[in-house]
PDB file of N, CA and C in Angstrom:
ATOM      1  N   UNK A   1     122.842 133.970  29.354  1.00  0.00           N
ATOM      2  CA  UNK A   1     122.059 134.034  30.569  1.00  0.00           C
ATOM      3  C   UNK A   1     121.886 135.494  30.962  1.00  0.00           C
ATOM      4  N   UNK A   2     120.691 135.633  31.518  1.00  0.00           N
ATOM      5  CA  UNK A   2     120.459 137.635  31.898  1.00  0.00           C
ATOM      6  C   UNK A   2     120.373 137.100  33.414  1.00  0.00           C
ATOM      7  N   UNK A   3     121.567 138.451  33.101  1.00  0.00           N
ATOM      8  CA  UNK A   3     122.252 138.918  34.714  1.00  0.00           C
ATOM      9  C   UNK A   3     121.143 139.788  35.240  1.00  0.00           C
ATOM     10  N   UNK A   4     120.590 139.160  36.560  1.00  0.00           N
ATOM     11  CA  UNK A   4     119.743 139.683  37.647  1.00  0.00           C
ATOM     12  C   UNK A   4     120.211 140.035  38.703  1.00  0.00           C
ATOM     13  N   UNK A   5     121.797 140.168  39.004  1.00  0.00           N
ATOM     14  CA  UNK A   5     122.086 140.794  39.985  1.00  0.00           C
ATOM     15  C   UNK A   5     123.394 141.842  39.888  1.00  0.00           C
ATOM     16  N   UNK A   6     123.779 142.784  39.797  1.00  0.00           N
ATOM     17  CA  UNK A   6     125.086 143.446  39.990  1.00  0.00           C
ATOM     18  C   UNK A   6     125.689 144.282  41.613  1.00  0.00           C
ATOM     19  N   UNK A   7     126.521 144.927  41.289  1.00  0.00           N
ATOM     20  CA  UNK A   7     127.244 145.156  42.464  1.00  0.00           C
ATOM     21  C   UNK A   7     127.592 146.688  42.965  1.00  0.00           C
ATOM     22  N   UNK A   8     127.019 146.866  44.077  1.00  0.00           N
ATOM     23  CA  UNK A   8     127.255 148.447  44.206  1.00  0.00           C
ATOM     24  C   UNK A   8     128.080 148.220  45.557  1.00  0.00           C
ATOM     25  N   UNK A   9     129.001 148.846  45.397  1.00  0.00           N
ATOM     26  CA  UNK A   9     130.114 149.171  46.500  1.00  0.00           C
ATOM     27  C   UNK A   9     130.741 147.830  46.677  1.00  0.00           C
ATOM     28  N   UNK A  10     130.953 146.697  46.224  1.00  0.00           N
ATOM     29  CA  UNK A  10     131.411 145.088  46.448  1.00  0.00           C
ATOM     30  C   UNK A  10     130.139 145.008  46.791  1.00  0.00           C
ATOM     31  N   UNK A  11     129.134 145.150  46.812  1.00  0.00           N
ATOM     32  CA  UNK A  11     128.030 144.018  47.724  1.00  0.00           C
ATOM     33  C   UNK A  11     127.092 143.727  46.609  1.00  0.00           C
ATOM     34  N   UNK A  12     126.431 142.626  45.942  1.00  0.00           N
ATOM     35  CA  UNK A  12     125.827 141.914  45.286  1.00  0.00           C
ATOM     36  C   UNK A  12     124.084 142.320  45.464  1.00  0.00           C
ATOM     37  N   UNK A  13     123.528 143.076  44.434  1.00  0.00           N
ATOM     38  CA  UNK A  13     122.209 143.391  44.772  1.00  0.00           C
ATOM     39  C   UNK A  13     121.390 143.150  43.482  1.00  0.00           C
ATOM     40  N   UNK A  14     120.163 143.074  43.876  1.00  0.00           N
ATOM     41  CA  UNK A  14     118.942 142.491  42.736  1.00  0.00           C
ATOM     42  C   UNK A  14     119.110 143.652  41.925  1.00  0.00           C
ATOM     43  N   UNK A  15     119.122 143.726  40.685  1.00  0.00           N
ATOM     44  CA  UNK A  15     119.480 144.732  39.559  1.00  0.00           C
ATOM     45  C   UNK A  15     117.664 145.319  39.928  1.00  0.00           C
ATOM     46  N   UNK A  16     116.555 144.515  39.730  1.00  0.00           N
ATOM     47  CA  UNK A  16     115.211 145.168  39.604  1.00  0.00           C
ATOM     48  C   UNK A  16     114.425 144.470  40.507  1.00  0.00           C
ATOM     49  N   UNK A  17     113.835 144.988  41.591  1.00  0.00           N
ATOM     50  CA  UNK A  17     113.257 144.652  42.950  1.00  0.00           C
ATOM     51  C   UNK A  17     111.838 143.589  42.387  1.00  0.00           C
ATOM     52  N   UNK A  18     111.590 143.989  41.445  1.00  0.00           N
ATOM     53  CA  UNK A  18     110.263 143.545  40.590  1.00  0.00           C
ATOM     54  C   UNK A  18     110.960 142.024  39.973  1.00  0.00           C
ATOM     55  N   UNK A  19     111.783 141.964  40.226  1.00  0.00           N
ATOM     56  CA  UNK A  19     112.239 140.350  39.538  1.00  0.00           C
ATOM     57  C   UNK A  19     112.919 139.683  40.422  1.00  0.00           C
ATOM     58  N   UNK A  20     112.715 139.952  41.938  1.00  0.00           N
ATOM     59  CA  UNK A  20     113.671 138.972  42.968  1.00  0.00           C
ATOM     60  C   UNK A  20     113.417 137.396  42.834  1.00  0.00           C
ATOM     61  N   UNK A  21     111.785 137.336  43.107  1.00  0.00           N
ATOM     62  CA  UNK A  21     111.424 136.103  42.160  1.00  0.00           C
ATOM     63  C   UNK A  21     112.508 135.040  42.024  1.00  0.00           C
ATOM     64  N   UNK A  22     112.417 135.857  40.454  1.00  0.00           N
ATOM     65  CA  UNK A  22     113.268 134.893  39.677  1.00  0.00           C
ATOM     66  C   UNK A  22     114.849 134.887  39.882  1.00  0.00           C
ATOM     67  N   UNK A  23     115.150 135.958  40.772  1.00  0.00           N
ATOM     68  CA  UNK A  23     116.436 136.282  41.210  1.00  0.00           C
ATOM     69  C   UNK A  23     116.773 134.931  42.278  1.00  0.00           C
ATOM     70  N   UNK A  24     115.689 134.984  42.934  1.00  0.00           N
ATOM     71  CA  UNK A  24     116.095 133.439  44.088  1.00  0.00           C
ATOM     72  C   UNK A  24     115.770 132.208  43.498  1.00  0.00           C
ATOM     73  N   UNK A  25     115.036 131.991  42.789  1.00  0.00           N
ATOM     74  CA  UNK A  25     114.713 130.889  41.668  1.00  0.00           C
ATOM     75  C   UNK A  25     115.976 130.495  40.825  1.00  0.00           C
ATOM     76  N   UNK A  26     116.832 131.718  40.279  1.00  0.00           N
ATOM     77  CA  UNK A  26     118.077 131.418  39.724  1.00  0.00           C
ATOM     78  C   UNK A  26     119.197 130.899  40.967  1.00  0.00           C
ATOM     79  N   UNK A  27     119.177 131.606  41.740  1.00  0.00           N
ATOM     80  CA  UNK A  27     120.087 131.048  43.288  1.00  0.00           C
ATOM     81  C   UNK A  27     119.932 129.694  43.598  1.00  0.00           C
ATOM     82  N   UNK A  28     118.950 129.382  43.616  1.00  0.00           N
ATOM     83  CA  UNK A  28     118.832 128.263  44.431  1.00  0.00           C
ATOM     84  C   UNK A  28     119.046 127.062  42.619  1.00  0.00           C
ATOM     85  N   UNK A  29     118.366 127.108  41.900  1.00  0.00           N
ATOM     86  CA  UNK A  29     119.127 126.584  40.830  1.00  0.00           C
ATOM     87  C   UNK A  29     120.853 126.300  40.804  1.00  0.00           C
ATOM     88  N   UNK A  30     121.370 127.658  40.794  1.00  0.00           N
ATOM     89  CA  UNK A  30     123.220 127.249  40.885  1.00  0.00           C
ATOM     90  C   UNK A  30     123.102 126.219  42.250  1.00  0.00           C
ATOM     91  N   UNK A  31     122.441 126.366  43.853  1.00  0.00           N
ATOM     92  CA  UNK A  31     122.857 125.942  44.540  1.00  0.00           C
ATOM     93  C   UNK A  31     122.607 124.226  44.434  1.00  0.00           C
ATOM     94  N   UNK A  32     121.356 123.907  43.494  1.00  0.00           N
ATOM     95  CA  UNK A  32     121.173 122.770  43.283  1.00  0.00           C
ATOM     96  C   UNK A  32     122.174 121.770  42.808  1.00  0.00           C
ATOM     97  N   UNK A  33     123.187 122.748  42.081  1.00  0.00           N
ATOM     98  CA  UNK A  33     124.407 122.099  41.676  1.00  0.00           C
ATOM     99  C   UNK A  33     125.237 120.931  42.303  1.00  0.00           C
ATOM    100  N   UNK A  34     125.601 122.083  43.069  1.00  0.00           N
ATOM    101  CA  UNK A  34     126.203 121.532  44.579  1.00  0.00           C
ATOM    102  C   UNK A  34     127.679 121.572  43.841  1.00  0.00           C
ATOM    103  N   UNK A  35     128.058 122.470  43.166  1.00  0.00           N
ATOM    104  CA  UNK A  35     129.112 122.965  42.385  1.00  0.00           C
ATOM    105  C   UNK A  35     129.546 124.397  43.155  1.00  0.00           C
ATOM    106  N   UNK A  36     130.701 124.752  43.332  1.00  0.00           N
ATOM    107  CA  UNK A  36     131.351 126.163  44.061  1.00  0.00           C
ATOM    108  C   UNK A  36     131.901 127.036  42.224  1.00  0.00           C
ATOM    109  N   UNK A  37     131.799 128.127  42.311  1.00  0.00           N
ATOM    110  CA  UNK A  37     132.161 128.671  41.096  1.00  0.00           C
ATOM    111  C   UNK A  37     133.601 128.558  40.512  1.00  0.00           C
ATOM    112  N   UNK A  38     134.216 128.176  41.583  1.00  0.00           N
ATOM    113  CA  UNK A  38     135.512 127.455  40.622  1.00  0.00           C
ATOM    114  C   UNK A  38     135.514 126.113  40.066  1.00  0.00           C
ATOM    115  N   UNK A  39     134.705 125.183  40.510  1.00  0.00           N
ATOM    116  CA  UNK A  39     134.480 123.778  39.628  1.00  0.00           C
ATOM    117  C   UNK A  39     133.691 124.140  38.950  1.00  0.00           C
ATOM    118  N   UNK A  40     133.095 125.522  38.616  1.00  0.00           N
ATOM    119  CA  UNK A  40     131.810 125.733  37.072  1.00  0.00           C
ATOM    120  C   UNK A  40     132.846 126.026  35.736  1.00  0.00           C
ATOM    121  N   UNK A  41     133.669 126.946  36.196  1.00  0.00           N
ATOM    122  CA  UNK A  41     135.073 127.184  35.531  1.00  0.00           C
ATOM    123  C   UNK A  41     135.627 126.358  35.176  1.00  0.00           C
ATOM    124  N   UNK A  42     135.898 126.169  35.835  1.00  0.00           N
ATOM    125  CA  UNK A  42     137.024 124.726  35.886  1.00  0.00           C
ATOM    126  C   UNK A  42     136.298 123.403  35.101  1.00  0.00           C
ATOM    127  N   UNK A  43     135.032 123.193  34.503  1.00  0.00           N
ATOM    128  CA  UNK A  43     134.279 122.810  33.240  1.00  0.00           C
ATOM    129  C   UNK A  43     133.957 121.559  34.012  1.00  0.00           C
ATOM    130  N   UNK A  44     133.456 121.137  35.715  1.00  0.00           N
ATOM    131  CA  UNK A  44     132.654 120.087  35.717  1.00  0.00           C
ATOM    132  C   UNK A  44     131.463 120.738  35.551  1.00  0.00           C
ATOM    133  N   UNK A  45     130.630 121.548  35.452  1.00  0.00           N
ATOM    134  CA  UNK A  45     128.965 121.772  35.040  1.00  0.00           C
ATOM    135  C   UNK A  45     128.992 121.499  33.601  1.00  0.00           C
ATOM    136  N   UNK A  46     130.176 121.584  33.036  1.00  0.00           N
ATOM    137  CA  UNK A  46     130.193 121.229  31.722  1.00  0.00           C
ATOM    138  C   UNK A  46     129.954 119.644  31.012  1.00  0.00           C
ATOM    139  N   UNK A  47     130.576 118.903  32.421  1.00  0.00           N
ATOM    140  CA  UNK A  47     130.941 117.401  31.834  1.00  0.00           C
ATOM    141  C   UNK A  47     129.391 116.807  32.850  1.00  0.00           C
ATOM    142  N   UNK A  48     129.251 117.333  33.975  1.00  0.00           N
ATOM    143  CA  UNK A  48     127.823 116.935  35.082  1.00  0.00           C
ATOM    144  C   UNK A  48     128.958 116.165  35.962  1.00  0.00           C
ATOM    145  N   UNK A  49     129.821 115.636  35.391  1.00  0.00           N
ATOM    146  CA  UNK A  49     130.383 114.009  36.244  1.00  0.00           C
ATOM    147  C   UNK A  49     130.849 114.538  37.405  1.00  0.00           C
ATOM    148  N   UNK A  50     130.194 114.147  38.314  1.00  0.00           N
ATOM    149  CA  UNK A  50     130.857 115.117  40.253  1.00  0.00           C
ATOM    150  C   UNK A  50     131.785 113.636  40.750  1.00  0.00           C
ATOM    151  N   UNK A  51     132.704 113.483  40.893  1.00  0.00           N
ATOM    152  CA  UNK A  51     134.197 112.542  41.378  1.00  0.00           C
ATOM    153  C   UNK A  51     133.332 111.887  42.743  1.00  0.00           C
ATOM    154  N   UNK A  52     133.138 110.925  43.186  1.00  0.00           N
ATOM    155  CA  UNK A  52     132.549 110.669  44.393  1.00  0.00           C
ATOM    156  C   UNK A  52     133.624 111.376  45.748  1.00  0.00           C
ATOM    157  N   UNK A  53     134.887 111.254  45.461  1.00  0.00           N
ATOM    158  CA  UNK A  53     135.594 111.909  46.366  1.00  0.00           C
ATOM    159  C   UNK A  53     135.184 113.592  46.823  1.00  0.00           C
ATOM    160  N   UNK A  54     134.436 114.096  45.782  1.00  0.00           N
ATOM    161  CA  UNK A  54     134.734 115.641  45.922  1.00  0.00           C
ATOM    162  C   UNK A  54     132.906 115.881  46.260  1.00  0.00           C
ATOM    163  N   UNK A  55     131.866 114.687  46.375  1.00  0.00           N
ATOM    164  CA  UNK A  55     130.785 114.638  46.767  1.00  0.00           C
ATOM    165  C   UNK A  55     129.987 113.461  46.335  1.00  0.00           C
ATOM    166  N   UNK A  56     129.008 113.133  47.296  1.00  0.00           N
ATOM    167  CA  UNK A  56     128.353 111.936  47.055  1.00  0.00           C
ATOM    168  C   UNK A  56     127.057 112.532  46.625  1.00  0.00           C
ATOM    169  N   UNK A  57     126.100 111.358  46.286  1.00  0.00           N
ATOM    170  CA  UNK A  57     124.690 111.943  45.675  1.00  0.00           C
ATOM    171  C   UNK A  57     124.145 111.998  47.572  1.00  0.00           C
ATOM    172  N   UNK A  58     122.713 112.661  47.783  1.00  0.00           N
ATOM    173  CA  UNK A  58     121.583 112.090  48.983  1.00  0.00           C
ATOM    174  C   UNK A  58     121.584 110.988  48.793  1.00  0.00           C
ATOM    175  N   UNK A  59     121.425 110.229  50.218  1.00  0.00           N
ATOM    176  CA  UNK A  59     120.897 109.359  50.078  1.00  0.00           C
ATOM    177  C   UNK A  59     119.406 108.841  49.722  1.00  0.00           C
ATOM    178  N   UNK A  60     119.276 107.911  48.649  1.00  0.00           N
ATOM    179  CA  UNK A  60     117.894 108.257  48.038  1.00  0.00           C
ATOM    180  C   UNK A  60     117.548 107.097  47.253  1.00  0.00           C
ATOM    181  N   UNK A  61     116.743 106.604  46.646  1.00  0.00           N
ATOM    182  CA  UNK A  61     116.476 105.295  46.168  1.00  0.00           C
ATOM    183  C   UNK A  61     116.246 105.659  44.660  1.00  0.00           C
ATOM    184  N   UNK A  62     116.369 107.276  44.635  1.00  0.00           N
ATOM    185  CA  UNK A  62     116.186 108.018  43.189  1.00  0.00           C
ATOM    186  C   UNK A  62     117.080 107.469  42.611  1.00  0.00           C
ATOM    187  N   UNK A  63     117.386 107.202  41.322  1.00  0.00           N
ATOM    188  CA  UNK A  63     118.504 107.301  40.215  1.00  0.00           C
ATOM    189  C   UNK A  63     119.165 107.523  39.899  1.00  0.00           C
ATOM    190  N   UNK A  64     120.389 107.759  39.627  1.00  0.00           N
ATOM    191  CA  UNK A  64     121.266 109.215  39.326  1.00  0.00           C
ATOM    192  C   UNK A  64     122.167 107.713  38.271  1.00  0.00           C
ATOM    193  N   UNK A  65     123.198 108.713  37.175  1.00  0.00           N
ATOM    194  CA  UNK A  65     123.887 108.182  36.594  1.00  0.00           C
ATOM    195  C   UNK A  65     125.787 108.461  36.860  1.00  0.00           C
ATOM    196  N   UNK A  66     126.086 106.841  37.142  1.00  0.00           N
ATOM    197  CA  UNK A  66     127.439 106.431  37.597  1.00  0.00           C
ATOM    198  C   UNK A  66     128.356 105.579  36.845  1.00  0.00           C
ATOM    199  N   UNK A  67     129.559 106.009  36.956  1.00  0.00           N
ATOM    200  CA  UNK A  67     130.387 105.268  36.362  1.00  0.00           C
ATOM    201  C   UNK A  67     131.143 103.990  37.051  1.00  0.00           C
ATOM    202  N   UNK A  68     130.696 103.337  36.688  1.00  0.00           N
ATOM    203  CA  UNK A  68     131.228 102.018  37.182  1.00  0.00           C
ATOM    204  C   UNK A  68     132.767 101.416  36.604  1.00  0.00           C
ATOM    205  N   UNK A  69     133.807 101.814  37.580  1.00  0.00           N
ATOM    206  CA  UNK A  69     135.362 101.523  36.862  1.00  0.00           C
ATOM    207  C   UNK A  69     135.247  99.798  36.624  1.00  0.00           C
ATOM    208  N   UNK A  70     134.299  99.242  37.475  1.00  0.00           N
ATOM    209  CA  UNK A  70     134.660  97.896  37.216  1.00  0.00           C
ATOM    210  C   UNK A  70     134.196  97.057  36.034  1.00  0.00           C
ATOM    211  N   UNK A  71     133.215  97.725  35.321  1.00  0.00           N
ATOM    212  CA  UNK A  71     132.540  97.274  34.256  1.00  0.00           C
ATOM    213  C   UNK A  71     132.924  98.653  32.866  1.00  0.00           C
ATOM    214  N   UNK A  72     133.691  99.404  33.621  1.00  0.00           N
ATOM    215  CA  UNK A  72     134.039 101.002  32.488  1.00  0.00           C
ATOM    216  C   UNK A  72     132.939 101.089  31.488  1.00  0.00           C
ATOM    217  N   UNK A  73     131.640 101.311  32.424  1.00  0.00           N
ATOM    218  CA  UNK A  73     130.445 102.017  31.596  1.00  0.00           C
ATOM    219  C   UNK A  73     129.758 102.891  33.033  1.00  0.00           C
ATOM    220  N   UNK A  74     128.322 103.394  32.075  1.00  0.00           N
ATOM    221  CA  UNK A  74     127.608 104.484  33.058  1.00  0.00           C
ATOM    222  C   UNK A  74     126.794 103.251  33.174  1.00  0.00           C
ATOM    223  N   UNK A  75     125.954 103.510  34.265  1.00  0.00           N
ATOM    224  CA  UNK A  75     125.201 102.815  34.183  1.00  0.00           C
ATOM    225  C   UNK A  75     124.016 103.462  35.275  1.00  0.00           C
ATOM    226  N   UNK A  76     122.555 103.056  35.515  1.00  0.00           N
ATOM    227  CA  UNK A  76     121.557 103.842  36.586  1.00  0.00           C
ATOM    228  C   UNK A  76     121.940 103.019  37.723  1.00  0.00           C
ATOM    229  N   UNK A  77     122.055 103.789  38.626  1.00  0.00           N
ATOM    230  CA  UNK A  77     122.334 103.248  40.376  1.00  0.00           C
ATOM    231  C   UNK A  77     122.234 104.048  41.764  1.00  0.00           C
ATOM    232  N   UNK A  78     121.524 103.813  42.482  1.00  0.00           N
ATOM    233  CA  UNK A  78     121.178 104.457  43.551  1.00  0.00           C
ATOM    234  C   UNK A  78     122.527 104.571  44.788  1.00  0.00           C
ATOM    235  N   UNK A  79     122.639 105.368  45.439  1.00  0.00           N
ATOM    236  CA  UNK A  79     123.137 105.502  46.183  1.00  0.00           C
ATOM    237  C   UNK A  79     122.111 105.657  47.768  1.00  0.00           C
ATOM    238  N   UNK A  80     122.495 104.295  48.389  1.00  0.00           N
ATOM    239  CA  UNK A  80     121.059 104.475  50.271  1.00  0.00           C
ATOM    240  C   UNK A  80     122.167 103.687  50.987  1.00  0.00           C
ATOM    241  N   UNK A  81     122.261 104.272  52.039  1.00  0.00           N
ATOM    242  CA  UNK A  81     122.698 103.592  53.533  1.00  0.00           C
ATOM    243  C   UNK A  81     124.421 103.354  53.231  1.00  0.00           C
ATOM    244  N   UNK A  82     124.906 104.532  52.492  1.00  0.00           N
ATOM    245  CA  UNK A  82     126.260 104.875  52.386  1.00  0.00           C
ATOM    246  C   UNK A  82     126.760 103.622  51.412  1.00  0.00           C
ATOM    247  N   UNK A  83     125.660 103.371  50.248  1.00  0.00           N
ATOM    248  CA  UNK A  83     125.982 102.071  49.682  1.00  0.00           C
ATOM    249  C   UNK A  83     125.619 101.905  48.695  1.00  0.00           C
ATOM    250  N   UNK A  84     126.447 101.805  47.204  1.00  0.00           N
ATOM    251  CA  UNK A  84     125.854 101.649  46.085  1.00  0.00           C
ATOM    252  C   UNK A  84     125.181 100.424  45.261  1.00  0.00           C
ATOM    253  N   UNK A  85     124.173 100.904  44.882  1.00  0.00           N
ATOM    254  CA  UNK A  85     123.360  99.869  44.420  1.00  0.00           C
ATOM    255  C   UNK A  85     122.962  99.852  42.603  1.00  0.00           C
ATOM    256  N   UNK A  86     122.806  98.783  41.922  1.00  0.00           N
ATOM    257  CA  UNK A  86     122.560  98.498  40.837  1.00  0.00           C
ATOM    258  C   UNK A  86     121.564  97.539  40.297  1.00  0.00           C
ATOM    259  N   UNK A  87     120.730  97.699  40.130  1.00  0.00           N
ATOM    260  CA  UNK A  87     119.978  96.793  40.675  1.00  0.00           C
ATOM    261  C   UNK A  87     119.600  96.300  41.685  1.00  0.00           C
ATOM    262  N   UNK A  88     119.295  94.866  41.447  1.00  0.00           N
ATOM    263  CA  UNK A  88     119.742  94.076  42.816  1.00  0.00           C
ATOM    264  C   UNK A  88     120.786  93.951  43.765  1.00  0.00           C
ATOM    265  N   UNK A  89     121.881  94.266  42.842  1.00  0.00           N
ATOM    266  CA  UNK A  89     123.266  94.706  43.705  1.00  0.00           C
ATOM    267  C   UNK A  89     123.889  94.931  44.579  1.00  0.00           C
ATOM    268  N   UNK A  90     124.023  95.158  45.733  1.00  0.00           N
ATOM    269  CA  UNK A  90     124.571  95.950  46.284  1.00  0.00           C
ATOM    270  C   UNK A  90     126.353  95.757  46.398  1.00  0.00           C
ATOM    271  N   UNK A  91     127.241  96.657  46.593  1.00  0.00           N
ATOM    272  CA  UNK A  91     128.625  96.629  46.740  1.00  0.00           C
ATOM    273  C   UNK A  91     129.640  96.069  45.673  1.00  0.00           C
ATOM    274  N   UNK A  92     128.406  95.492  44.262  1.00  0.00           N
ATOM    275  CA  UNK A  92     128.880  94.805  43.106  1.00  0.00           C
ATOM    276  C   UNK A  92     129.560  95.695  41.969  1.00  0.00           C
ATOM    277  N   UNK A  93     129.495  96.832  42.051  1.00  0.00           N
ATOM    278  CA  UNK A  93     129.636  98.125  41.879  1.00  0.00           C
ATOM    279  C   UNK A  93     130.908  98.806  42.338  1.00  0.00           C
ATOM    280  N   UNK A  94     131.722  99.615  41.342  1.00  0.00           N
ATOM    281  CA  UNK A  94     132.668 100.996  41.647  1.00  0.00           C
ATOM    282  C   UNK A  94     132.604 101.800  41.527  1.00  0.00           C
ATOM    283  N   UNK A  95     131.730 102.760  41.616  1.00  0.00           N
ATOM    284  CA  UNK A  95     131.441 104.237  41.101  1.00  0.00           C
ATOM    285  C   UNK A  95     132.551 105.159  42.077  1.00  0.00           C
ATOM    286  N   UNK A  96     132.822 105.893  40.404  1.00  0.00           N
ATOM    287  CA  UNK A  96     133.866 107.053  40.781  1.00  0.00           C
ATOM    288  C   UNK A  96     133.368 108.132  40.214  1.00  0.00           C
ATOM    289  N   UNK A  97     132.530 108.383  39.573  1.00  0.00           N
ATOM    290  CA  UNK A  97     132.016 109.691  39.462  1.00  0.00           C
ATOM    291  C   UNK A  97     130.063 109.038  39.143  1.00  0.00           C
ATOM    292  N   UNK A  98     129.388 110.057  39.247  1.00  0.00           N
ATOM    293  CA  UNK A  98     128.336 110.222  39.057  1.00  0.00           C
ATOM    294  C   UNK A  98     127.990 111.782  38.712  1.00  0.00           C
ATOM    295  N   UNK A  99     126.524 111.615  37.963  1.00  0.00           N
ATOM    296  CA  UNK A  99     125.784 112.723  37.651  1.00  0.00           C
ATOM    297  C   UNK A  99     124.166 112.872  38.345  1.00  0.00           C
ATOM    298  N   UNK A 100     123.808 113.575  38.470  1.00  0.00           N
ATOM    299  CA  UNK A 100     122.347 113.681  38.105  1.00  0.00           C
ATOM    300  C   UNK A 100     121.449 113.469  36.880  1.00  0.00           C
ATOM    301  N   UNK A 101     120.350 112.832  37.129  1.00  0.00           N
ATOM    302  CA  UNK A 101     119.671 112.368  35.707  1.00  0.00           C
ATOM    303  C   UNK A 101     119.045 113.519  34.991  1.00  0.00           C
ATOM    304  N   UNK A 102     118.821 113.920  33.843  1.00  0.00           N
ATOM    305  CA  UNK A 102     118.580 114.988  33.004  1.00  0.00           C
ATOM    306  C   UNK A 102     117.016 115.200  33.532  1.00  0.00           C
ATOM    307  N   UNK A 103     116.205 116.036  33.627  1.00  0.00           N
ATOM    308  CA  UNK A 103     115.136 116.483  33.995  1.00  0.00           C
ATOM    309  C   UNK A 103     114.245 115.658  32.313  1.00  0.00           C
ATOM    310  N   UNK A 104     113.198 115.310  32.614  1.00  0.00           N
ATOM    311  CA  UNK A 104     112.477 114.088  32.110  1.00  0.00           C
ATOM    312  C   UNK A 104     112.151 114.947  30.663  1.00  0.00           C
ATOM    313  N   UNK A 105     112.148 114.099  29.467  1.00  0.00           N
ATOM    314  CA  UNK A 105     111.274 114.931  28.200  1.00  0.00           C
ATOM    315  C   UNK A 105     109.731 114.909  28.483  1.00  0.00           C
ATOM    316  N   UNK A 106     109.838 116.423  27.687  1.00  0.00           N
ATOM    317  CA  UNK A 106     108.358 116.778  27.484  1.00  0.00           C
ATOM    318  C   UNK A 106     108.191 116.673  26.484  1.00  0.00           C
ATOM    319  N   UNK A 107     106.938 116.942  25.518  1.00  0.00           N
ATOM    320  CA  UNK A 107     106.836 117.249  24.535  1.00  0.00           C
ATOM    321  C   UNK A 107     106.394 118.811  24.576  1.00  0.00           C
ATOM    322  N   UNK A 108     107.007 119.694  23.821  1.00  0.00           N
ATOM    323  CA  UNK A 108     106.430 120.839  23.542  1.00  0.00           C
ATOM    324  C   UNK A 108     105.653 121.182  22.980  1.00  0.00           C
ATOM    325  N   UNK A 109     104.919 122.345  23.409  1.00  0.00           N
ATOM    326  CA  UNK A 109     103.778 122.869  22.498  1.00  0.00           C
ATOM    327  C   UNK A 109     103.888 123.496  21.383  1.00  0.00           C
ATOM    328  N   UNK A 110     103.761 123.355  20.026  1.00  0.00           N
ATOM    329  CA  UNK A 110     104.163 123.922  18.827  1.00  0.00           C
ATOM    330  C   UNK A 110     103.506 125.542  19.005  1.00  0.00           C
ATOM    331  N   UNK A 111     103.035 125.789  19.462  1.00  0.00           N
ATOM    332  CA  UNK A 111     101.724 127.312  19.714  1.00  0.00           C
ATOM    333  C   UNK A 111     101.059 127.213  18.648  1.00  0.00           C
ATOM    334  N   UNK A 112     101.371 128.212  17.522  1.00  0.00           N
ATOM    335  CA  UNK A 112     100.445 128.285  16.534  1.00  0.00           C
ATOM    336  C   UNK A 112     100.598 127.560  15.087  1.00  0.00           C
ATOM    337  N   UNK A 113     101.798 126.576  15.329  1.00  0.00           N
ATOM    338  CA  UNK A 113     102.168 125.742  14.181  1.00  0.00           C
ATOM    339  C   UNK A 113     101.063 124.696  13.655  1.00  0.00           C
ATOM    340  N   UNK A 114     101.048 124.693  12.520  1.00  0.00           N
ATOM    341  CA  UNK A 114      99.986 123.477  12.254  1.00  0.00           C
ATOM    342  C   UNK A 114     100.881 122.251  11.446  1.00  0.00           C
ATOM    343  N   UNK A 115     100.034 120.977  11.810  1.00  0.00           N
ATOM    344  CA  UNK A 115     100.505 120.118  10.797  1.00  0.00           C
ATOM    345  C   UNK A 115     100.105 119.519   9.364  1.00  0.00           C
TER     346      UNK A 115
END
């Protein structure tokens, strides 16, 4: 990863004024986490799985992927109105950790490759 920010005197500054941009674009990315830099260390950005104890998803009718202790698989399930859902479900469910769902496939553009 290229470092866009270093440190003069302890205080944290944009290495090149011409790339803040992407300097707050990268910020708000880590903050999307919703990870503190000792659980990045500490290898949950590694595994995604956030403990429901240590944070819940928004509430949201979006998707996200959970582990269900009562069935010991992942499975897709919403979290709305402080209440997990699976389907039709509701409360049928144990989730103890969850993730966020992977950002959707694309297909890429080959550029100048032919077939």
């Amino acid at each position: 990863m290229e470092r866009l920010t270093e440190r003069h005197a302890g205080v944290a500054v944009i290495k090149d004024k011409s790339r803040q941009k992407d300097a707050m674009e990268a910020l708000a990315r880590y903050e999307e986490t919703g990870l503190t830099p000792e659980e990045i260390m500490d290898g949950k950005m590694l595994t995604g799985w956030i403990p429901v104890e240590d944070r819940l998803p928004e509430e949201s009718l979006n998707s996200v992927i959970g582990w269900d202790e009562y069935r010991k698989r992942c499975c897709f399930v919403q979290y709305y109105c402080g209440r997990w859902i699976l389907g039709n479900d509701v409360d049928s469910v144990k989730i103890t950790a969850w993730m966020p769902l992977p950002e959707p496939y694309t297909e890429q553009t080959k550029g100048s490759e032919t077939t």
